[in-house]
PDB file of N, CA and C in Angstrom:
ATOM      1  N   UNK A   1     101.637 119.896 117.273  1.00  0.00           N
ATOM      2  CA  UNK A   1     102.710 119.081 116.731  1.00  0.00           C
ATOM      3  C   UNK A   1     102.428 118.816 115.258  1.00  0.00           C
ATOM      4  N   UNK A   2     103.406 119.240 114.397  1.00  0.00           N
ATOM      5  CA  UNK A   2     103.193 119.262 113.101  1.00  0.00           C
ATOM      6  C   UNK A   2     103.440 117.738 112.621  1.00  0.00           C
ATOM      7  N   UNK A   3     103.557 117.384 111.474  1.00  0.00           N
ATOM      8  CA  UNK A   3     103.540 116.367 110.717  1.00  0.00           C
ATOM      9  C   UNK A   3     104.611 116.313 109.887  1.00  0.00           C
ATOM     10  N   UNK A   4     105.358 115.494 109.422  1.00  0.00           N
ATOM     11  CA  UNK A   4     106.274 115.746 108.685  1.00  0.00           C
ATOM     12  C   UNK A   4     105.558 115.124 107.001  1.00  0.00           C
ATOM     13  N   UNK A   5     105.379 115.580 105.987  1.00  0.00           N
ATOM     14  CA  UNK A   5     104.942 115.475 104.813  1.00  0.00           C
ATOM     15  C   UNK A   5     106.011 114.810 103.537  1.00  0.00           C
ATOM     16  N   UNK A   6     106.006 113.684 103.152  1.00  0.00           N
ATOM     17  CA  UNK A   6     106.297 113.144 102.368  1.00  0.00           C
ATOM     18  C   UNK A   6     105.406 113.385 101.116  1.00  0.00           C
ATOM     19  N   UNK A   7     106.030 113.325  99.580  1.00  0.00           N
ATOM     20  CA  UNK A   7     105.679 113.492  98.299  1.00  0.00           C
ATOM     21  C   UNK A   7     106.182 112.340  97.595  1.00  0.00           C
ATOM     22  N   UNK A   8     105.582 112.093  97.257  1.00  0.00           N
ATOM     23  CA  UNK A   8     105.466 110.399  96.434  1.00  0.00           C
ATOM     24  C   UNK A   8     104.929 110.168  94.862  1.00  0.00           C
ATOM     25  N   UNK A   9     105.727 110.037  94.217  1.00  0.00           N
ATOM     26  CA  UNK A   9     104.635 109.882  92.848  1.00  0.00           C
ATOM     27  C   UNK A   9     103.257 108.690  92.722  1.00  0.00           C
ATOM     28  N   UNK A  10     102.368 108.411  91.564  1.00  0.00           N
ATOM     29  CA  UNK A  10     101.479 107.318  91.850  1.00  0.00           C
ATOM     30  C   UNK A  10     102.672 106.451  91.924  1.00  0.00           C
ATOM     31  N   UNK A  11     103.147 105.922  91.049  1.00  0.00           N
ATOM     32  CA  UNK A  11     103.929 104.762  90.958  1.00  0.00           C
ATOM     33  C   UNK A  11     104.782 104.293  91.941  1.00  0.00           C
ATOM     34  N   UNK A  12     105.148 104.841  92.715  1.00  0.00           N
ATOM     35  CA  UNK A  12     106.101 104.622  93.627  1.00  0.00           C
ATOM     36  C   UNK A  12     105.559 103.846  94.768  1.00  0.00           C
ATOM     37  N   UNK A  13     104.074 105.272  95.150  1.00  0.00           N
ATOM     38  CA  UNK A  13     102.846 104.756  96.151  1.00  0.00           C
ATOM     39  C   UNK A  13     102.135 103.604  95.766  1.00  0.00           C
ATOM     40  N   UNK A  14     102.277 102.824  94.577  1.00  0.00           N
ATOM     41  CA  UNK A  14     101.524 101.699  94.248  1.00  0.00           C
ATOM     42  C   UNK A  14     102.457 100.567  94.511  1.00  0.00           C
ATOM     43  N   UNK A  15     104.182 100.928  94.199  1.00  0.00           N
ATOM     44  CA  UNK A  15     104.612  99.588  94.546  1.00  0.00           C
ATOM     45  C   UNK A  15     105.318  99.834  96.088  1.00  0.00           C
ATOM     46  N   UNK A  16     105.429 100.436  96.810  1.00  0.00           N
ATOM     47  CA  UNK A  16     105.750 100.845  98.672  1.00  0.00           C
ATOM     48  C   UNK A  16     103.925 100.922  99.005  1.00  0.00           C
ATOM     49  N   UNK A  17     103.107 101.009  99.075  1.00  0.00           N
ATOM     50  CA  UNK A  17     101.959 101.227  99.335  1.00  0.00           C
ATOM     51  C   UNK A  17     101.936 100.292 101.130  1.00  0.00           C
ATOM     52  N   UNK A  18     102.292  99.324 101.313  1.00  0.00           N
ATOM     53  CA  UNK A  18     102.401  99.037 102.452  1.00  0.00           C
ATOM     54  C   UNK A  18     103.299  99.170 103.473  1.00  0.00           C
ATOM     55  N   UNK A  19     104.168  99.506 103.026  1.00  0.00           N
ATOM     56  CA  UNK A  19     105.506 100.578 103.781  1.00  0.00           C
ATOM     57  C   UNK A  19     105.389 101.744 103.827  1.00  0.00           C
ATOM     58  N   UNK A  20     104.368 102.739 103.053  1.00  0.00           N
ATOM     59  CA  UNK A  20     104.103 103.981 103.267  1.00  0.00           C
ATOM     60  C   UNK A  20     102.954 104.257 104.227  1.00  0.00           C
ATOM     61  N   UNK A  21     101.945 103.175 104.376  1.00  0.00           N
ATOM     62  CA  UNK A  21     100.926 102.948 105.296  1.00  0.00           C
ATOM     63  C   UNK A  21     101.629 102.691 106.900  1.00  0.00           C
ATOM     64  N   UNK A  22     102.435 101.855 107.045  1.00  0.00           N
ATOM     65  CA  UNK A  22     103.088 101.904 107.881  1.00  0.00           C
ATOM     66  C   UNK A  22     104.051 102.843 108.505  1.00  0.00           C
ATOM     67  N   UNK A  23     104.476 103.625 107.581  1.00  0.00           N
ATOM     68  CA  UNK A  23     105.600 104.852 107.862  1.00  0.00           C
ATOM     69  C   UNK A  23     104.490 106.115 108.807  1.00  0.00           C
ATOM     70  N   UNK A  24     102.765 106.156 107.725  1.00  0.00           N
ATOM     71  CA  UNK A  24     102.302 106.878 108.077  1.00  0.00           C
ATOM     72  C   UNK A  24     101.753 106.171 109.805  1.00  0.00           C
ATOM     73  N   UNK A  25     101.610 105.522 109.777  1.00  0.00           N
ATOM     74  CA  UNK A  25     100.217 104.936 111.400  1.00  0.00           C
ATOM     75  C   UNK A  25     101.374 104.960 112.118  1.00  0.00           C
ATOM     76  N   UNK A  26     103.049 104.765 112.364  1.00  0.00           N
ATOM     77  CA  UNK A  26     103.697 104.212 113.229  1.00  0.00           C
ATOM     78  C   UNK A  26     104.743 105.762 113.127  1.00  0.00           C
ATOM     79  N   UNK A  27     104.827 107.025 112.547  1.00  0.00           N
ATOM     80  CA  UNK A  27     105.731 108.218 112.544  1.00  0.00           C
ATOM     81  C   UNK A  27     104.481 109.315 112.622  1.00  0.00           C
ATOM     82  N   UNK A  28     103.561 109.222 112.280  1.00  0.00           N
ATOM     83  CA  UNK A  28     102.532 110.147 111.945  1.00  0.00           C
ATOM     84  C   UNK A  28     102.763 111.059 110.648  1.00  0.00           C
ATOM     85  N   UNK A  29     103.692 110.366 109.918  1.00  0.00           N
ATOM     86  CA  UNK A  29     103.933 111.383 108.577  1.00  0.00           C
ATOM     87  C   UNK A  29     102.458 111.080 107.614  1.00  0.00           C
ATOM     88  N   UNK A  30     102.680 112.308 106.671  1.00  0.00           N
ATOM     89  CA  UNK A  30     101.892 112.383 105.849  1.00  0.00           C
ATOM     90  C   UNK A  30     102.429 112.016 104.658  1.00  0.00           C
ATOM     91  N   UNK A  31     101.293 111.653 103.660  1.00  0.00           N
ATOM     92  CA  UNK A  31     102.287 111.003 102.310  1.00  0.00           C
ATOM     93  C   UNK A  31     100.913 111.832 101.466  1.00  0.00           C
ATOM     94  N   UNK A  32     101.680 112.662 100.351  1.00  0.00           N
ATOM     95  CA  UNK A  32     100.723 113.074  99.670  1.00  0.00           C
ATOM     96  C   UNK A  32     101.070 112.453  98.063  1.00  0.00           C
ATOM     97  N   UNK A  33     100.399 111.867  97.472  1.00  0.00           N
ATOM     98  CA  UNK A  33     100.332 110.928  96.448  1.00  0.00           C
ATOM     99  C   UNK A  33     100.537 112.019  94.869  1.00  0.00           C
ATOM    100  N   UNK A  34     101.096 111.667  94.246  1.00  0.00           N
ATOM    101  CA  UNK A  34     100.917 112.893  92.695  1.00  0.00           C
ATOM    102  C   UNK A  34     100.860 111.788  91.727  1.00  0.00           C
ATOM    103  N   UNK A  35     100.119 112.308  90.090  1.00  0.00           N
ATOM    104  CA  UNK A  35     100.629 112.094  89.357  1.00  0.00           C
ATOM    105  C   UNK A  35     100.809 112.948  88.294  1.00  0.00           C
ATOM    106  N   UNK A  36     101.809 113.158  88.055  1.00  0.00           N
ATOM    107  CA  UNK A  36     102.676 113.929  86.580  1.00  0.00           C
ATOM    108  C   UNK A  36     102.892 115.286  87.468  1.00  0.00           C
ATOM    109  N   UNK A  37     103.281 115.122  88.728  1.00  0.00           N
ATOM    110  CA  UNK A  37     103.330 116.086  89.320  1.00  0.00           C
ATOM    111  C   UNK A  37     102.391 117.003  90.424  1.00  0.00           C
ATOM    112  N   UNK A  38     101.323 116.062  89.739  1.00  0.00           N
ATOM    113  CA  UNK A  38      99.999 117.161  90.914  1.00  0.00           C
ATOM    114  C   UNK A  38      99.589 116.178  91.478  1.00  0.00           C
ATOM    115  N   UNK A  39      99.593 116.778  92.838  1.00  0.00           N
ATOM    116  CA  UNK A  39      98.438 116.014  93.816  1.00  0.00           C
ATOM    117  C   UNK A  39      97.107 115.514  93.763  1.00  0.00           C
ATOM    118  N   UNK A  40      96.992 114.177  93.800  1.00  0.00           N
ATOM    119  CA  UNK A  40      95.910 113.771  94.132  1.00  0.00           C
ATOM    120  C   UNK A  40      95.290 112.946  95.006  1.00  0.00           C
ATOM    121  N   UNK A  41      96.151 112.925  96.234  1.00  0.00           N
ATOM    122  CA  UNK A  41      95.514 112.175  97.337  1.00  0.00           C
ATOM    123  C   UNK A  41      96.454 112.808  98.364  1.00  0.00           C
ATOM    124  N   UNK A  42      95.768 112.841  99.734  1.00  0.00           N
ATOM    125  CA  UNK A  42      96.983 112.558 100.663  1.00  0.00           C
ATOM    126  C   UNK A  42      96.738 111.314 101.585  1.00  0.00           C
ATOM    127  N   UNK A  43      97.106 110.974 102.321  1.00  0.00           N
ATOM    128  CA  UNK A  43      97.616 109.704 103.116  1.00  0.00           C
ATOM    129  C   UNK A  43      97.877 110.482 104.798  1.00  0.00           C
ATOM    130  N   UNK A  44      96.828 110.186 105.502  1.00  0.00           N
ATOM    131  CA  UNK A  44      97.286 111.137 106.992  1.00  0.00           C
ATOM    132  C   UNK A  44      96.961 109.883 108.056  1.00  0.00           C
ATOM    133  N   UNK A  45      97.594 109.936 108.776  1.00  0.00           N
ATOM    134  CA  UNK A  45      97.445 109.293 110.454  1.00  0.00           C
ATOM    135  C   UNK A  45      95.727 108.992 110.737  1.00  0.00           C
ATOM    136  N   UNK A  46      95.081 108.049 111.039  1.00  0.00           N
ATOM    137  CA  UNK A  46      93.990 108.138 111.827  1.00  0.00           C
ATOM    138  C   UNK A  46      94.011 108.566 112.999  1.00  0.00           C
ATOM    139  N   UNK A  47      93.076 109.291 113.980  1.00  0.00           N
ATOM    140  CA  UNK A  47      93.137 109.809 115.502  1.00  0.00           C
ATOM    141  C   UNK A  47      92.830 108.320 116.281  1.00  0.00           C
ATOM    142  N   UNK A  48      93.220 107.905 116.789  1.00  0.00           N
ATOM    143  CA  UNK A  48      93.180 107.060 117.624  1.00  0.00           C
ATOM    144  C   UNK A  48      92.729 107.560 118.609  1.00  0.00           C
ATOM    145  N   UNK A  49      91.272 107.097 119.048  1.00  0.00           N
ATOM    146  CA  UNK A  49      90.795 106.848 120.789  1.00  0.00           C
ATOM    147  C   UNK A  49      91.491 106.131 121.714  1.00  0.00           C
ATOM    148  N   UNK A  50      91.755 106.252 122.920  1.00  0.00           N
ATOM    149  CA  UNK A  50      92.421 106.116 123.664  1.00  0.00           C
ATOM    150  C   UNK A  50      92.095 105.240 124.168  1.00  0.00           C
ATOM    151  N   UNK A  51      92.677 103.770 124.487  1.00  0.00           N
ATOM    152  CA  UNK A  51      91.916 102.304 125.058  1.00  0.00           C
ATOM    153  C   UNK A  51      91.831 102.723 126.696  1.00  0.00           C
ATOM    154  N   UNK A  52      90.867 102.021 126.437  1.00  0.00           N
ATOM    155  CA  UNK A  52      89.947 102.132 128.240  1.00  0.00           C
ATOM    156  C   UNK A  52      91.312 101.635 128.842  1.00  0.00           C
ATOM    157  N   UNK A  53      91.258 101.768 130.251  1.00  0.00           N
ATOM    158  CA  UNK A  53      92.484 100.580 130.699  1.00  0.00           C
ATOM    159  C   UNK A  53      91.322  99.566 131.447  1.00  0.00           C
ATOM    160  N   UNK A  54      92.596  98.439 131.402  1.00  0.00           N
ATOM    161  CA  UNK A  54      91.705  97.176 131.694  1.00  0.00           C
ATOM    162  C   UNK A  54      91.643  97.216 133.405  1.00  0.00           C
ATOM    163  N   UNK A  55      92.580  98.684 134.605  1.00  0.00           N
ATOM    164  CA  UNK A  55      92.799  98.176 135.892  1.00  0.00           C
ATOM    165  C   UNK A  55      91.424  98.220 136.477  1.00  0.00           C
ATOM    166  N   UNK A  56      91.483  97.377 137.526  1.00  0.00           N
ATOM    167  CA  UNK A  56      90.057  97.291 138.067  1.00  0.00           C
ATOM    168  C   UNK A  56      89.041  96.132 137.842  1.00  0.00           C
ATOM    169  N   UNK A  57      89.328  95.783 135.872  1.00  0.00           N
ATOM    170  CA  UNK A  57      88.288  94.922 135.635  1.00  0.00           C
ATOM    171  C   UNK A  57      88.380  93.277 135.805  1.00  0.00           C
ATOM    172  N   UNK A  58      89.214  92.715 136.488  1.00  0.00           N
ATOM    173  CA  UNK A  58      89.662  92.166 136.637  1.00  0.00           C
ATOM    174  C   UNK A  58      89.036  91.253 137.844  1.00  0.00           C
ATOM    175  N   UNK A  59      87.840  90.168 138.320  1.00  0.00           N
ATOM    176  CA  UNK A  59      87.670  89.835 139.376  1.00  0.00           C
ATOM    177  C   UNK A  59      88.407  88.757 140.145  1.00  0.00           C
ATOM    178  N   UNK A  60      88.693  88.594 140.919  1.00  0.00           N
ATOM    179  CA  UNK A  60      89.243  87.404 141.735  1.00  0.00           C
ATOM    180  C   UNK A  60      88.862  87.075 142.864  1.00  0.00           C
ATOM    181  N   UNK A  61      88.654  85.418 142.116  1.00  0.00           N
ATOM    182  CA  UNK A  61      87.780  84.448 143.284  1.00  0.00           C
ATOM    183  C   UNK A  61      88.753  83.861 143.983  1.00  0.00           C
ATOM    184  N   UNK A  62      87.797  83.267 145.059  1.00  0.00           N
ATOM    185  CA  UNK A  62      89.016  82.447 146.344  1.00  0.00           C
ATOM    186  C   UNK A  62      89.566  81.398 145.713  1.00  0.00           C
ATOM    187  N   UNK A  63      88.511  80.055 144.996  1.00  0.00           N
ATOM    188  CA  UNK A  63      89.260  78.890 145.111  1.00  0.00           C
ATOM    189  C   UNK A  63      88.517  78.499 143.466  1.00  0.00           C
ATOM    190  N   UNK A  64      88.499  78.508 142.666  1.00  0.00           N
ATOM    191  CA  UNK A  64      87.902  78.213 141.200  1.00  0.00           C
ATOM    192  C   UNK A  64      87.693  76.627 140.773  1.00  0.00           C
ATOM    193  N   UNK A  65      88.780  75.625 141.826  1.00  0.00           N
ATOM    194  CA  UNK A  65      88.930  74.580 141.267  1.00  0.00           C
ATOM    195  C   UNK A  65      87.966  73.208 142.471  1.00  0.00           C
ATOM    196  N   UNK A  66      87.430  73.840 143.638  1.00  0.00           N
ATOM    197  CA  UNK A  66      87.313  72.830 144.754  1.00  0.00           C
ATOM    198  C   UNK A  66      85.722  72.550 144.153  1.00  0.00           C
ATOM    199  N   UNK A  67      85.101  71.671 144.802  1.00  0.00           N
ATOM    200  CA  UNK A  67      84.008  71.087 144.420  1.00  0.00           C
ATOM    201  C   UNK A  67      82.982  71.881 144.979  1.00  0.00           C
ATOM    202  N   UNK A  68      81.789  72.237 144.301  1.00  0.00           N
ATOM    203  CA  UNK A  68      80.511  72.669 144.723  1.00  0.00           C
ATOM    204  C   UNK A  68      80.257  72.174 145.441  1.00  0.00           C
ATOM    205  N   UNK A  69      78.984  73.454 146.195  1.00  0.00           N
ATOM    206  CA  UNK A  69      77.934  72.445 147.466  1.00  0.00           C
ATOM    207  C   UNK A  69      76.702  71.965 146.675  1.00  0.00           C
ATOM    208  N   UNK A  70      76.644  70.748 147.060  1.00  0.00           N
ATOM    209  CA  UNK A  70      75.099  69.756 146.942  1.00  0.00           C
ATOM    210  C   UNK A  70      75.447  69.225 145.130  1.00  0.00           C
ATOM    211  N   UNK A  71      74.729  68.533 145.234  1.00  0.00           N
ATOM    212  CA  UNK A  71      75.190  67.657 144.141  1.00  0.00           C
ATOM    213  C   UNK A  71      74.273  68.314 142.935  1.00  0.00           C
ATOM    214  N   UNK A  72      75.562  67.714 141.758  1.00  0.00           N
ATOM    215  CA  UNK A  72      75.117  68.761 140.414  1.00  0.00           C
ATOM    216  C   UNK A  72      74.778  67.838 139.605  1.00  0.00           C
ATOM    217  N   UNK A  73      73.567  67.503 138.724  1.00  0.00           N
ATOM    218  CA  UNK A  73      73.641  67.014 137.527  1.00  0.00           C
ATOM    219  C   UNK A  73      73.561  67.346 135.941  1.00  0.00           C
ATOM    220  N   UNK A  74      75.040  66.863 135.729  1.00  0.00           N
ATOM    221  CA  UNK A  74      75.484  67.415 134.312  1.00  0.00           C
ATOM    222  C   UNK A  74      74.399  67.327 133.334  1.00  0.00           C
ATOM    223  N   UNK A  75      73.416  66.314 133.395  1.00  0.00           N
ATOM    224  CA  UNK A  75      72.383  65.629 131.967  1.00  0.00           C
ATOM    225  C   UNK A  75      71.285  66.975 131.917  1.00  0.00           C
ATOM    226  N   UNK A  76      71.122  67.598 132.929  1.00  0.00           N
ATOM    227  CA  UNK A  76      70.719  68.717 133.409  1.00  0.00           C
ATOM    228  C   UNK A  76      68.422  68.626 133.857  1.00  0.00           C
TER     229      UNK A  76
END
């Protein structure tokens, strides 16, 4: 899956710079930066690792709120 490539002058990329960051992480476009015409940066997607899933991790107890056995002292 290709990328779609945007061309941007510096100036433009200095005042959108946070709308072009966003265009890139949330479309996967590329933004390649120029000035006076030539390239000097590009701007690409990070690879994102894939989040663990949370099913499974999850424990559940019977009753969380009833009173312990044998007596506790808080002062310890």
């Amino acid at each position: 899956m290709g990328h779609e490539t945007k061309t941007v002058a510096a100036g433009e990329f200095k005042a959108r710079c946070l709308a072009l960051l966003d265009e890139v992480a949330e479309r996967g476009e590329v933004v390649v930066v120029t000035k006076r015409g030539v390239p000097v940066a590009k701007v690409v997607p990070v690879d994102q690792p894939e989040r663990p899933s949370l099913r499974g991790s999850v424990v559940s107890e019977k009753d969380i709120v009833a009173p312990i056995e044998g007596a506790w002292d808080a002062e310890g």
